[in-house]
N, C-alpha and C. Protein backbone atom coordinates (compact mmCIF):
# COMPACT_ATOMS: atom_id res chain seq x y z
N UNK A 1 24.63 -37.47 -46.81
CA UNK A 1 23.97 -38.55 -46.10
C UNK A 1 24.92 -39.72 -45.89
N UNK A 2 25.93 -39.93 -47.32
CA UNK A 2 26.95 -41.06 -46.63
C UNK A 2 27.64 -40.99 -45.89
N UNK A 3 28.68 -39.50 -46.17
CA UNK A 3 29.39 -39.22 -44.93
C UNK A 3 28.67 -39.32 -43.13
N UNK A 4 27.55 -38.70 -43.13
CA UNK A 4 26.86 -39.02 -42.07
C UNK A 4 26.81 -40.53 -41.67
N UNK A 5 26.23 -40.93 -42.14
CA UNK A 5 26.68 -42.89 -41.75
C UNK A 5 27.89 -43.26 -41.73
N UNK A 6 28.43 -42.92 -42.18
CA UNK A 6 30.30 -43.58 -42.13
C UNK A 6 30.05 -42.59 -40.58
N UNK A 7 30.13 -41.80 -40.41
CA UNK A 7 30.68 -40.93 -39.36
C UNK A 7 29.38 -41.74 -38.22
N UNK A 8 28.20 -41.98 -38.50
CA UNK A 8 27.74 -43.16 -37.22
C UNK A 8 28.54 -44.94 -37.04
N UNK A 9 29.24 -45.09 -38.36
CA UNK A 9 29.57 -46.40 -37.66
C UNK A 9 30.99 -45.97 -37.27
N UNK A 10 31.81 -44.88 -37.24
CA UNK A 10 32.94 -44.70 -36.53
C UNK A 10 32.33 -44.26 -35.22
N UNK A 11 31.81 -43.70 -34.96
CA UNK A 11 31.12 -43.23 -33.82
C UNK A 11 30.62 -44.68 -32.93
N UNK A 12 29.88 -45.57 -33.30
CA UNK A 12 30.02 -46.74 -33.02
C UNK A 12 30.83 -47.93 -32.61
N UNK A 13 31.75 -47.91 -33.59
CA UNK A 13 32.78 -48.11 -33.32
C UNK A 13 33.95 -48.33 -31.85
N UNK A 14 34.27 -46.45 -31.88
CA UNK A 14 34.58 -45.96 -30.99
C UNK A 14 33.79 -45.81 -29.66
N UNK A 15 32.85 -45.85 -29.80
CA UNK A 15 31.90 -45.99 -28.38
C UNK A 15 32.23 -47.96 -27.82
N UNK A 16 32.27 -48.50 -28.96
CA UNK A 16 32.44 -49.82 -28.75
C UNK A 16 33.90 -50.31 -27.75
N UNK A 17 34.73 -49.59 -28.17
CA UNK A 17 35.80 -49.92 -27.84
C UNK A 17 36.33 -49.06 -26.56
N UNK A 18 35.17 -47.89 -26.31
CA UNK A 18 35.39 -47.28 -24.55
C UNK A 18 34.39 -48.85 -23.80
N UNK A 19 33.66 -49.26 -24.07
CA UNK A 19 32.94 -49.63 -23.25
C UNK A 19 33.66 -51.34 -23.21
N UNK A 20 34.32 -51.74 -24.20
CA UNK A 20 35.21 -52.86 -24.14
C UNK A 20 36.17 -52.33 -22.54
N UNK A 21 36.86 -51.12 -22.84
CA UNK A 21 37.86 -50.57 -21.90
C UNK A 21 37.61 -50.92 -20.67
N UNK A 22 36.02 -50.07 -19.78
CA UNK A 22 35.39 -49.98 -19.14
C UNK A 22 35.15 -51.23 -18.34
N UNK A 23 34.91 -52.43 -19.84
CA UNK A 23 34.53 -53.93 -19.07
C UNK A 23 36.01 -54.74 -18.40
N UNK A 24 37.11 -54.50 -19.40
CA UNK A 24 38.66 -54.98 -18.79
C UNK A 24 38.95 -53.98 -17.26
N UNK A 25 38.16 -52.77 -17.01
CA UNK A 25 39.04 -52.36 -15.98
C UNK A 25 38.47 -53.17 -14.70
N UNK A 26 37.07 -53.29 -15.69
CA UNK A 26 36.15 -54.19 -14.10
C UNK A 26 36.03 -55.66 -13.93
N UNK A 27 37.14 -55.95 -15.18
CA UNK A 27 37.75 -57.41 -14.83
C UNK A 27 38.72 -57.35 -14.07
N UNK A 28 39.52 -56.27 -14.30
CA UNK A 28 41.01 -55.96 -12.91
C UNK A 28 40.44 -56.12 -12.00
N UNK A 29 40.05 -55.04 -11.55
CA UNK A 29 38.87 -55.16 -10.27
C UNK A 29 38.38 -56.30 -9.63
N UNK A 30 37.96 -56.93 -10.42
CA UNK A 30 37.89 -58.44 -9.79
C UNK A 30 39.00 -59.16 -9.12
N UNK A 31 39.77 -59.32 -10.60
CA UNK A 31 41.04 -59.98 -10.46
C UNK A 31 41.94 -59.65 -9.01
N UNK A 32 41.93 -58.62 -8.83
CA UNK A 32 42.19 -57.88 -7.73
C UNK A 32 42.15 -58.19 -6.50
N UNK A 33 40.52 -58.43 -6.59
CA UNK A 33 39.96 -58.47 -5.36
C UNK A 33 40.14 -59.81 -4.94
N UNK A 34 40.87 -61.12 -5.72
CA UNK A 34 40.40 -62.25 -5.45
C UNK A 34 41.92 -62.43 -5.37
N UNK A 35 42.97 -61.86 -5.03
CA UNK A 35 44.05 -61.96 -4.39
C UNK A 35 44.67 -61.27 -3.29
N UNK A 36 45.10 -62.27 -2.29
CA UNK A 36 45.36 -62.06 -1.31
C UNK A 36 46.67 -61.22 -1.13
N UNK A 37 46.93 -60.36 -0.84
CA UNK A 37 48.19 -59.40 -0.86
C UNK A 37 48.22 -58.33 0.17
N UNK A 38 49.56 -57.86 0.46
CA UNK A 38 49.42 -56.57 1.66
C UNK A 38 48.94 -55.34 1.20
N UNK A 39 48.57 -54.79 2.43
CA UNK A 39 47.87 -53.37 2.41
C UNK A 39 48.10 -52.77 1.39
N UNK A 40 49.82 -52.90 1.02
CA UNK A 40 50.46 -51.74 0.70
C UNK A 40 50.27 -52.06 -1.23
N UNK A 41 50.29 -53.63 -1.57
CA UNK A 41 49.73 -53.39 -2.89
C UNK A 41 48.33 -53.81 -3.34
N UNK A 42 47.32 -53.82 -2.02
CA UNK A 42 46.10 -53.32 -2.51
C UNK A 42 46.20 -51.99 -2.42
N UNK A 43 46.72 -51.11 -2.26
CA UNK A 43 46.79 -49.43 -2.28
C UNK A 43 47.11 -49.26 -3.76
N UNK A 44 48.56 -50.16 -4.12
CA UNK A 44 48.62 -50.17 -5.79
C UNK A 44 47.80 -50.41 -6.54
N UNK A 45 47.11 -51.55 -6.06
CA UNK A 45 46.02 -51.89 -7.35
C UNK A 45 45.04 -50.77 -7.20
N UNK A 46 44.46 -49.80 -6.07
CA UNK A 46 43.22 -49.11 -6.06
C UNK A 46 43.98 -47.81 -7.10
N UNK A 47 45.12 -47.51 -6.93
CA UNK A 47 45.49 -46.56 -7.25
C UNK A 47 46.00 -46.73 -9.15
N UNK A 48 46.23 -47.81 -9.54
CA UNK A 48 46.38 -48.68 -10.75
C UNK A 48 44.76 -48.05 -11.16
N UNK A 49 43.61 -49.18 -10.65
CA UNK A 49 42.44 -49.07 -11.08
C UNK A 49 42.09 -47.16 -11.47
N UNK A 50 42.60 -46.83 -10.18
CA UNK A 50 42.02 -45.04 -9.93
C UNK A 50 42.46 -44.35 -11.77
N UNK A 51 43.83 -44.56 -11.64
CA UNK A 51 44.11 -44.25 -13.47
C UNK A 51 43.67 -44.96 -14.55
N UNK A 52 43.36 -45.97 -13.94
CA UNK A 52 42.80 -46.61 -15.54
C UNK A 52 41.48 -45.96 -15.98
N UNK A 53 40.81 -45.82 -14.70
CA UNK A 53 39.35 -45.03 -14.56
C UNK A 53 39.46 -43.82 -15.57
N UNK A 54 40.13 -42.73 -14.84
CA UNK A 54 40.68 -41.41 -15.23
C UNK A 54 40.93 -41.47 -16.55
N UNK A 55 41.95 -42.48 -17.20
CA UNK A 55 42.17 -42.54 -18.48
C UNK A 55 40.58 -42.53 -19.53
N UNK A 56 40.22 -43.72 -18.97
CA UNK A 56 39.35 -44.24 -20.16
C UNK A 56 38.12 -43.07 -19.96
N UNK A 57 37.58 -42.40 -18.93
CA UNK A 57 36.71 -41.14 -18.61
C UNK A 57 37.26 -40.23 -20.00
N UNK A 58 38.75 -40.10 -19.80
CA UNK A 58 39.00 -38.70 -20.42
C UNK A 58 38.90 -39.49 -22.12
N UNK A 59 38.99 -40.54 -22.51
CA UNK A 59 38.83 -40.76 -23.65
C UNK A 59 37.73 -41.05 -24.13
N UNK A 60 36.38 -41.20 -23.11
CA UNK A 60 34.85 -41.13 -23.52
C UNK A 60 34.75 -39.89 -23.73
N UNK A 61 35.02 -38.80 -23.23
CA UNK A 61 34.91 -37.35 -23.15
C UNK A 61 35.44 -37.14 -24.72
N UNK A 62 36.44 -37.32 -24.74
CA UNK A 62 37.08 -37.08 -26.49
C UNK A 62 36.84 -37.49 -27.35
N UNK A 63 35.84 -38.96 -27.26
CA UNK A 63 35.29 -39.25 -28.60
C UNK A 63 33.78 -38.56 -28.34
N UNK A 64 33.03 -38.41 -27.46
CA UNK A 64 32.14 -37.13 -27.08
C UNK A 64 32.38 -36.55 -28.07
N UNK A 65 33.36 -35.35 -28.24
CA UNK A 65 33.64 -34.29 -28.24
C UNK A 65 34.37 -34.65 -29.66
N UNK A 66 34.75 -35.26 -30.23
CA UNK A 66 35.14 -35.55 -31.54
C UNK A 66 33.75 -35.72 -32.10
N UNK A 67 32.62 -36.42 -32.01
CA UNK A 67 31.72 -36.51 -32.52
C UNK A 67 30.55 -35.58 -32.58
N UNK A 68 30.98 -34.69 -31.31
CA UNK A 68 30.20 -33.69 -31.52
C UNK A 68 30.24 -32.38 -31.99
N UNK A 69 31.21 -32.21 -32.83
CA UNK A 69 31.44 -31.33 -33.26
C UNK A 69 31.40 -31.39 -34.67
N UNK A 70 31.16 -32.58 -35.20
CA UNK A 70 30.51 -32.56 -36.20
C UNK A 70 29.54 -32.40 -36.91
């Protein structure tokens, strides 16, 4: 039963800190949007944002999947 609770507040934890991720990428995003720049590095920033996305997806998936396999 303790191990089970230790293993919900890591689980917690870690859910805490995708969704911290999640909130900084959609502060870029903003940040982003509220500067004026050429085509060519708003293409960078969409494509910046596009991996940050990708990243933090594949690391909700892995703490998923770390936790559920317990």
């Amino acid at each position: 039963m303790k191990q089970l609770k230790q293993q919900d507040l890591e689980w917690a934890s870690d859910w805490s800190k995708i969704v911290e991720i999640y909130e900084a990428i959609d502060r870029l995003k903003k940040l982003f949007n509220s500067l004026d720049t050429t085509y060519l590095r708003q293409m960078q920033q969409e494509v910046l944002i596009s991996n940050l996305e990708k990243y933090a997806w594949s690391l909700q998936n892995y703490i998923v999947e770390k936790y559920s396999r317990i």
